[in-house]
C-alpha atoms as a PDB file:
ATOM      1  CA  UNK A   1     -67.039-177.817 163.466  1.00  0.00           C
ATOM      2  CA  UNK A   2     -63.864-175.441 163.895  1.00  0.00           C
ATOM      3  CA  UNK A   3     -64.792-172.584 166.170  1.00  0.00           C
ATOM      4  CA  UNK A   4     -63.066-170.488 162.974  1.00  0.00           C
ATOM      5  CA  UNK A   5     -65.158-172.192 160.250  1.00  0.00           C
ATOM      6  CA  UNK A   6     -66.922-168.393 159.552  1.00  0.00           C
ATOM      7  CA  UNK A   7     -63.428-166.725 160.235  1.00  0.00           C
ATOM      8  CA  UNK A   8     -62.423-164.608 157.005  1.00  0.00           C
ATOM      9  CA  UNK A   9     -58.750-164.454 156.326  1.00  0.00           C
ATOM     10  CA  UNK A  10     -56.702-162.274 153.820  1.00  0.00           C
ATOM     11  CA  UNK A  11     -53.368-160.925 153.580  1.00  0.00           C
ATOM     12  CA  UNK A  12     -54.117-157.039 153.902  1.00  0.00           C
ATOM     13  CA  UNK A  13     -52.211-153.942 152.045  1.00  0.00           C
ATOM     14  CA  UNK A  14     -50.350-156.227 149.328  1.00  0.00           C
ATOM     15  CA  UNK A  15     -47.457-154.651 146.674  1.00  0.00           C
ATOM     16  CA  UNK A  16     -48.237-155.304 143.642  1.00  0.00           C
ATOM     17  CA  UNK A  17     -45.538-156.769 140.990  1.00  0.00           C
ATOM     18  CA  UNK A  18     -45.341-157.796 137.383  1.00  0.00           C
ATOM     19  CA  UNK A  19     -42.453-159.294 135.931  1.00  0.00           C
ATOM     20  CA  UNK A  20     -42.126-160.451 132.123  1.00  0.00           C
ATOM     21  CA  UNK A  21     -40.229-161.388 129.367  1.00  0.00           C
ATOM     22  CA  UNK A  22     -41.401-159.876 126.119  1.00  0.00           C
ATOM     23  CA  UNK A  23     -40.557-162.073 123.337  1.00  0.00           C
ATOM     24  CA  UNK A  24     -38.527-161.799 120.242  1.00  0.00           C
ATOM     25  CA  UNK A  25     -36.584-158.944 121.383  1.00  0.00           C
ATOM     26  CA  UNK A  26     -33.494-159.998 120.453  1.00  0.00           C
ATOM     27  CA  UNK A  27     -33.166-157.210 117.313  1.00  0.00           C
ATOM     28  CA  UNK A  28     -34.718-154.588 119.497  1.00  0.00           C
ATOM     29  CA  UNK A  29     -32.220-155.153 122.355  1.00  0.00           C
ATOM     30  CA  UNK A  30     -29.686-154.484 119.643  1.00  0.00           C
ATOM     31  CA  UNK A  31     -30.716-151.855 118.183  1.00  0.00           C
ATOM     32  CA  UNK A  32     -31.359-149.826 121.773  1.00  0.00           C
ATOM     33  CA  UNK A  33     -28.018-151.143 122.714  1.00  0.00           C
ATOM     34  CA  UNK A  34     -25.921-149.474 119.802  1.00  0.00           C
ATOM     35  CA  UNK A  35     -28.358-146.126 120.358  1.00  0.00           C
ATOM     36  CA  UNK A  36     -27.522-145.902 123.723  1.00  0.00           C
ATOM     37  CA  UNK A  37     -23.926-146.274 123.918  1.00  0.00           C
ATOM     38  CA  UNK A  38     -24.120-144.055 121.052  1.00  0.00           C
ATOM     39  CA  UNK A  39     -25.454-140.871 123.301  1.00  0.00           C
ATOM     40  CA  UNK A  40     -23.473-142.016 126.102  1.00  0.00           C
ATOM     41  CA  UNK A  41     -20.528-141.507 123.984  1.00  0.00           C
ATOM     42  CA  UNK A  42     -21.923-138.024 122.709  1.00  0.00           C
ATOM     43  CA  UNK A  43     -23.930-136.669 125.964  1.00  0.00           C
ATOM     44  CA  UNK A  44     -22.458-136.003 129.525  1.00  0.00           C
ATOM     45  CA  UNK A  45     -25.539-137.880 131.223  1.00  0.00           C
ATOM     46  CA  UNK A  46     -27.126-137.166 134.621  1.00  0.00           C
ATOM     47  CA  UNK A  47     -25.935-137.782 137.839  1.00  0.00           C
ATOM     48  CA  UNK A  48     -29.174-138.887 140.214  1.00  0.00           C
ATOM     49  CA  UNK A  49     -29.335-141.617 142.603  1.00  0.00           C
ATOM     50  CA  UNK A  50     -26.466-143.351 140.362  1.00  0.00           C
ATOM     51  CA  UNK A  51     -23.277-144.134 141.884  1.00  0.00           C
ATOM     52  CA  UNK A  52     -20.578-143.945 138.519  1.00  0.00           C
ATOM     53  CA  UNK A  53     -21.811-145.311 135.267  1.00  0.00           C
ATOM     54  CA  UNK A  54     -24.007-143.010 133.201  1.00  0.00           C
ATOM     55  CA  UNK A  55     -27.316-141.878 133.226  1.00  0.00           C
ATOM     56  CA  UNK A  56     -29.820-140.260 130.137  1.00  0.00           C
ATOM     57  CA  UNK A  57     -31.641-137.387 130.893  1.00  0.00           C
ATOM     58  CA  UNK A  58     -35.110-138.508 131.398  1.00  0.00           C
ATOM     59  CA  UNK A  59     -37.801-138.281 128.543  1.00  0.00           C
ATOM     60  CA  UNK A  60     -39.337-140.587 125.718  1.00  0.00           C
ATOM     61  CA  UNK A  61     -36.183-141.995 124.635  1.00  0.00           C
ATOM     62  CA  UNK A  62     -35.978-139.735 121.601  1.00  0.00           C
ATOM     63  CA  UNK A  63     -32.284-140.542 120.805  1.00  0.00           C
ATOM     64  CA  UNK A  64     -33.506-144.049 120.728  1.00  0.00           C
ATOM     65  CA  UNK A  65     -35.546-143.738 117.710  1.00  0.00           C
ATOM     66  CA  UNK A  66     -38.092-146.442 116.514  1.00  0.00           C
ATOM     67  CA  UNK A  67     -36.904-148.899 119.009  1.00  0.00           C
ATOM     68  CA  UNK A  68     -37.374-146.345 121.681  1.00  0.00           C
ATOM     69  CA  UNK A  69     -41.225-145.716 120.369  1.00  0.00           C
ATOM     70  CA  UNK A  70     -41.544-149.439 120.217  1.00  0.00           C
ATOM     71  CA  UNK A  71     -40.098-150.382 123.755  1.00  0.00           C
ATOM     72  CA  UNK A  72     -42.297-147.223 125.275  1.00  0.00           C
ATOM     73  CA  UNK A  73     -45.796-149.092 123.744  1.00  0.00           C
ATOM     74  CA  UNK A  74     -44.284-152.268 126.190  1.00  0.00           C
ATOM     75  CA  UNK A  75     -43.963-149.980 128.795  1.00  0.00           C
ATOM     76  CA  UNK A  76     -47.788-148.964 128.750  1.00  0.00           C
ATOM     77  CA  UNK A  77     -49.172-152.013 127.826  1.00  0.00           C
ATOM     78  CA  UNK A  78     -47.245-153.368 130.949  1.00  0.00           C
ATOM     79  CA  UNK A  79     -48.916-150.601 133.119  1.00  0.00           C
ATOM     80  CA  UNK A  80     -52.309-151.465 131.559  1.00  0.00           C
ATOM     81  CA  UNK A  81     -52.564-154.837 132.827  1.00  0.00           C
ATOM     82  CA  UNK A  82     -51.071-154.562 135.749  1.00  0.00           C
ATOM     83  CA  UNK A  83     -53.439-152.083 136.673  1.00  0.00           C
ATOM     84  CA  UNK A  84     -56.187-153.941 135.252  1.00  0.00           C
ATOM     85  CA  UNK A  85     -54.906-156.845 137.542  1.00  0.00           C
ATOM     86  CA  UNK A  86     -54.993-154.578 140.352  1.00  0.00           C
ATOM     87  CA  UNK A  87     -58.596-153.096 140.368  1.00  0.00           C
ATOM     88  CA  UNK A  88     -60.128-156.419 139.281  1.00  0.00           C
ATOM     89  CA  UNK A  89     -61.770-157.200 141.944  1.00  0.00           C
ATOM     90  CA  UNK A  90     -63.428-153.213 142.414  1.00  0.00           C
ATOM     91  CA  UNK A  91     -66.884-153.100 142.571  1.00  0.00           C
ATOM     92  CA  UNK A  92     -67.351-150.418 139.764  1.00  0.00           C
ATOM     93  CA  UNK A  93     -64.919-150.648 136.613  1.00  0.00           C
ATOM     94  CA  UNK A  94     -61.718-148.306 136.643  1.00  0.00           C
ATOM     95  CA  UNK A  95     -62.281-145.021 134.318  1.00  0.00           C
ATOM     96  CA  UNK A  96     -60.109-145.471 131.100  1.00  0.00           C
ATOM     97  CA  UNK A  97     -56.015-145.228 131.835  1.00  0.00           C
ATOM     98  CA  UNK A  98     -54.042-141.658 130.743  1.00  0.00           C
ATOM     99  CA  UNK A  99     -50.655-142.488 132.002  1.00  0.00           C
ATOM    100  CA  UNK A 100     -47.442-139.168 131.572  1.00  0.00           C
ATOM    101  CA  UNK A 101     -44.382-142.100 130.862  1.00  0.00           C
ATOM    102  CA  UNK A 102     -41.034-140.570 131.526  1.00  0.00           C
ATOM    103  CA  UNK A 103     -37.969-143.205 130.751  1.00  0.00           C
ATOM    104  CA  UNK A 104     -34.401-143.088 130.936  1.00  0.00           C
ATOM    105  CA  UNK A 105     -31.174-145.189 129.973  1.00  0.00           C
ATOM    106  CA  UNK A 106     -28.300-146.157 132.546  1.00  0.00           C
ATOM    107  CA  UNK A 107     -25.036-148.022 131.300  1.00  0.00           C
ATOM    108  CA  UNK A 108     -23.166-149.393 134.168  1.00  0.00           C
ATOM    109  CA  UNK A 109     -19.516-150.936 133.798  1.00  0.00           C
ATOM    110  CA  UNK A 110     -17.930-152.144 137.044  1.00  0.00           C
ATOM    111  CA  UNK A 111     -17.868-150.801 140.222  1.00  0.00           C
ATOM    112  CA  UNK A 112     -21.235-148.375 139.264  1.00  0.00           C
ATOM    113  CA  UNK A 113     -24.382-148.935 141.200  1.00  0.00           C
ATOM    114  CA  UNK A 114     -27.602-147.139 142.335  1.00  0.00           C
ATOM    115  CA  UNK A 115     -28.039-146.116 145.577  1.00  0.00           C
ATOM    116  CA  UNK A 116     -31.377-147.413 147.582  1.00  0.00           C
ATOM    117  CA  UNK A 117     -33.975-144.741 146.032  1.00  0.00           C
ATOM    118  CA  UNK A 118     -37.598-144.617 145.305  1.00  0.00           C
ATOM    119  CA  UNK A 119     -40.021-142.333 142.508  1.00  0.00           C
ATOM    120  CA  UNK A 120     -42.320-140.102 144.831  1.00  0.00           C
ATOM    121  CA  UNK A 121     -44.587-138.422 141.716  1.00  0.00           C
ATOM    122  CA  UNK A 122     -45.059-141.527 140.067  1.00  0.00           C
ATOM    123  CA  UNK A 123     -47.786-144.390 140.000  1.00  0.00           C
ATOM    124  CA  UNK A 124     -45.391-147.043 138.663  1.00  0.00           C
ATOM    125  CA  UNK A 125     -41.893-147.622 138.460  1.00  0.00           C
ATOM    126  CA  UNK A 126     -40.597-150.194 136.540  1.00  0.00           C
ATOM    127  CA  UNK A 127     -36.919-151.331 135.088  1.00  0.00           C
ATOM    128  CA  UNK A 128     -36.503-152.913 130.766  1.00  0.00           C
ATOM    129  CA  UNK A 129     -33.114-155.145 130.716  1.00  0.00           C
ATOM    130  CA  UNK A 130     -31.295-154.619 127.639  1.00  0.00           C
ATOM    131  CA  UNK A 131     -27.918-156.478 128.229  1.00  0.00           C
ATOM    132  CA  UNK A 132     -27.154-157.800 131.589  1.00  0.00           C
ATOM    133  CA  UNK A 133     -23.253-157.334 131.109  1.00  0.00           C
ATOM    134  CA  UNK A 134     -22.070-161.114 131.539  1.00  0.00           C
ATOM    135  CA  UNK A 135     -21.618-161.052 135.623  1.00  0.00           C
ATOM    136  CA  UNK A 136     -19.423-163.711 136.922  1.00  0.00           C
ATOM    137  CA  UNK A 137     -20.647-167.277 137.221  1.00  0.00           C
ATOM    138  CA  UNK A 138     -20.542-166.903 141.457  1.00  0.00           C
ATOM    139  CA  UNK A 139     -23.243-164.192 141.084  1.00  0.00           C
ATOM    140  CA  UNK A 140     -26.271-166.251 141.059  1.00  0.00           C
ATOM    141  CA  UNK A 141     -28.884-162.982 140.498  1.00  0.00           C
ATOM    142  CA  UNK A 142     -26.156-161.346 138.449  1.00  0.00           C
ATOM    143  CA  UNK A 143     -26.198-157.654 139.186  1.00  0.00           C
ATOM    144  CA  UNK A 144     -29.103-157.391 141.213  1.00  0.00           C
ATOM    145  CA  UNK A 145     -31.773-155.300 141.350  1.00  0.00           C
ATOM    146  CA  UNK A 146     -33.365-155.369 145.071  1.00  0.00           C
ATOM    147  CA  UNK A 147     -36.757-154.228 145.721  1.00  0.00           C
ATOM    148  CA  UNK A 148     -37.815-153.758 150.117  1.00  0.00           C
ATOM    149  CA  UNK A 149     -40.827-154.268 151.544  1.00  0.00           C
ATOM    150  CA  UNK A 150     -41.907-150.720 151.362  1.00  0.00           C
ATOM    151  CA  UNK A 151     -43.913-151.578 154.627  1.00  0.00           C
ATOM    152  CA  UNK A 152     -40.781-150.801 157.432  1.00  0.00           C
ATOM    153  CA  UNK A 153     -42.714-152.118 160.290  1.00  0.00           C
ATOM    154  CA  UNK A 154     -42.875-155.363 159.242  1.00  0.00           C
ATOM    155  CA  UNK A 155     -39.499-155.344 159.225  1.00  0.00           C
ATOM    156  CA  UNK A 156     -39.393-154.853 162.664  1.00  0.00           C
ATOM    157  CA  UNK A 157     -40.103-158.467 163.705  1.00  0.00           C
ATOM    158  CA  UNK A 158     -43.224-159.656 162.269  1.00  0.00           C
ATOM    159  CA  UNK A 159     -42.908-163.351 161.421  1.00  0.00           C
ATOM    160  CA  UNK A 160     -40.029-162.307 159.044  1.00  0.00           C
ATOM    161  CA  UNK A 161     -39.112-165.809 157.965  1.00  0.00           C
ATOM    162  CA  UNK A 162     -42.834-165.087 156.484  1.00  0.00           C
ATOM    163  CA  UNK A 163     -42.247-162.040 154.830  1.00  0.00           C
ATOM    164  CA  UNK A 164     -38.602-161.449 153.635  1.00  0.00           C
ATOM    165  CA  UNK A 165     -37.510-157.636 154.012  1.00  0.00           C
ATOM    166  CA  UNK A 166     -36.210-157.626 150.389  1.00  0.00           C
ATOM    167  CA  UNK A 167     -36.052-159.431 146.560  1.00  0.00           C
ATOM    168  CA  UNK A 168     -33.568-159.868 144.530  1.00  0.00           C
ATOM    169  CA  UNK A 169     -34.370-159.810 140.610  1.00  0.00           C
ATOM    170  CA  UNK A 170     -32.319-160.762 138.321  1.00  0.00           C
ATOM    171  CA  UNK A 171     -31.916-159.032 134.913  1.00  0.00           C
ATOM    172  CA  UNK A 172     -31.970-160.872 131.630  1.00  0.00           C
ATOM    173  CA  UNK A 173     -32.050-159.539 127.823  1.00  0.00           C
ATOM    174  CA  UNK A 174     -36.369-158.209 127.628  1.00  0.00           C
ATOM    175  CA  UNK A 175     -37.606-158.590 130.694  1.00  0.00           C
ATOM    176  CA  UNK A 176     -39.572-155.780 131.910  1.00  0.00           C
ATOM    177  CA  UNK A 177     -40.493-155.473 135.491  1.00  0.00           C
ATOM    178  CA  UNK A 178     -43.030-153.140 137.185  1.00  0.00           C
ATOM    179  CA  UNK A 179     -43.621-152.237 140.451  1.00  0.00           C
ATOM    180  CA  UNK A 180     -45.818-149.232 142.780  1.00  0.00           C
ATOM    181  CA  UNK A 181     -42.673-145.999 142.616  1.00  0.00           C
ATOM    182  CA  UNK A 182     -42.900-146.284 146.268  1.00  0.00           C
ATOM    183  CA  UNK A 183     -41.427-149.025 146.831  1.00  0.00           C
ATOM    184  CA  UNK A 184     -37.184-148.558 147.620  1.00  0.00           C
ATOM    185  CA  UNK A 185     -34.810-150.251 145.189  1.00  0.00           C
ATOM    186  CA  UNK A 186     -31.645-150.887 144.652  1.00  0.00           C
ATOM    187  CA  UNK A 187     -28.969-151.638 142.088  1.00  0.00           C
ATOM    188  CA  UNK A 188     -25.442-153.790 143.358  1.00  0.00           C
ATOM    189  CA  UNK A 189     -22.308-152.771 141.954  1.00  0.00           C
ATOM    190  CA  UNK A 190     -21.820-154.100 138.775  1.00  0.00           C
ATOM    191  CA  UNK A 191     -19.307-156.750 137.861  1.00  0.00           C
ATOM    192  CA  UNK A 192     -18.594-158.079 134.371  1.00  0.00           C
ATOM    193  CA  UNK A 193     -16.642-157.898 131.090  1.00  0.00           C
ATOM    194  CA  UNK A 194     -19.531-155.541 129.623  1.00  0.00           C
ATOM    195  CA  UNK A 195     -21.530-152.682 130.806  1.00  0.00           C
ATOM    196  CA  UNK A 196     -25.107-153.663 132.447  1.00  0.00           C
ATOM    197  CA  UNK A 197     -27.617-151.833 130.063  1.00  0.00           C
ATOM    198  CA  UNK A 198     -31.007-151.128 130.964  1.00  0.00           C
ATOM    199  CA  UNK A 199     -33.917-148.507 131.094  1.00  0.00           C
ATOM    200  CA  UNK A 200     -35.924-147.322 133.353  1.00  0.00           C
ATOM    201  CA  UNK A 201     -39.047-145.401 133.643  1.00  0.00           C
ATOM    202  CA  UNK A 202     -41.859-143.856 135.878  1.00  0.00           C
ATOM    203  CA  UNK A 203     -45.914-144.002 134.623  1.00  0.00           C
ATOM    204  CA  UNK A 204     -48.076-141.377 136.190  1.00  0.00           C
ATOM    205  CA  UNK A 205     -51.693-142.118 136.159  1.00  0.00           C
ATOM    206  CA  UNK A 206     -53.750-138.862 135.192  1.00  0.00           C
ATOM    207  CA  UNK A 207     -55.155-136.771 136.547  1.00  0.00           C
ATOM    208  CA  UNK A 208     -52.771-137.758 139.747  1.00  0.00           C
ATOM    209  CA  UNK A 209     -52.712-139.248 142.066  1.00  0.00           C
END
């Protein structure tokens, strides 16, 4: 018998992440698409950790209308189970969810990017692709978003061909990804013949943290 038969191993302090693409979006990603180039036409944006392009001031996506109300319900349903996924394995059942959602719109034609950021205030942080903006066949994860390992020790030497310092994600029309707001991210300048659309937003569990 293996001197480490009774040896208990796990992977300690993981980061959560939930990535998915919500169905039969195709009309909503439309209509959010003509409503947000609509304000960006009409309102002078934001300037936060974006780098050109423009940015909605944060909210419920009111200028969105019913496809902003409808995309929002995605964004806590998303929270709901990832947090359910989370505390699964808790001894005592998680109290019932109250989340504060703020959400914002960024339109990003070439050159614009985001610089490496994260959400302190927030639970989650998570990122709803609405048009990708046709990137160049050479960019294999289009314009990229790139999440770090929020841990920076590990990137100090630890077995990195075990655990990569960073992911790359790349964006396609509805799918919604969701990750803890601490963890740094990162949005490559864009390149393509239309502007990269997309949302973002921050879920505060309550009462916080």
């Amino acid at each position: 018998m293996s001197k480490f038969a009774g040896a208990r191993f796990s992977n300690l302090f993981p980061t959560p992440f939930m990535a998915l693409v919500w169905p039969d979006t195709a009309s909503l990603n439309d209509e959010l698409r003509d409503r947000i180039l609509a304000e960006a036409a009409l309102a002078a944006g934001v300037a936060k950790t974006n780098v050109g392009g423009w940015h909605s001031e944060p909210g419920q996506l009111e200028f969105c209308g019913n496809a902003g109300r409808s995309l929002i319900r995605l964004m806590y349903e998303m929270a709901d189970e990832t947090t359910r996924r989370v505390l699964a394995e808790q001894a005592q059942p998680p109290r019932p969810l109250r989340w504060t959602l703020h959400a914002w719109a960024n339109v990003n034609g070439n050159g614009d990017f985001n610089s490496t950021h994260t959400h302190p205030g927030a639970t989650w942080s998570g990122t709803y692709y609405i048009d990708e903006g046709d990137p160049p066949a050479d960019a294999v994860y289009g314009t990229a978003l790139q999440l770090f390992d929020p841990c920076q020790g590990r990137t100090n030497g630890f077995l990195p061909s075990f655990t990569p310092p960073h992911i790359l994600v790349r964006p396609q029309p509805g799918l919604m990804v969701l990750f803890p707001s601490y963890v740094p991210h990162t949005v490559f300048p864009h390149r393509g013949s239309r502007p990269r659309i997309s949302i973002a937003f921050n879920l505060r569990r309550e009462p916080y943290p």
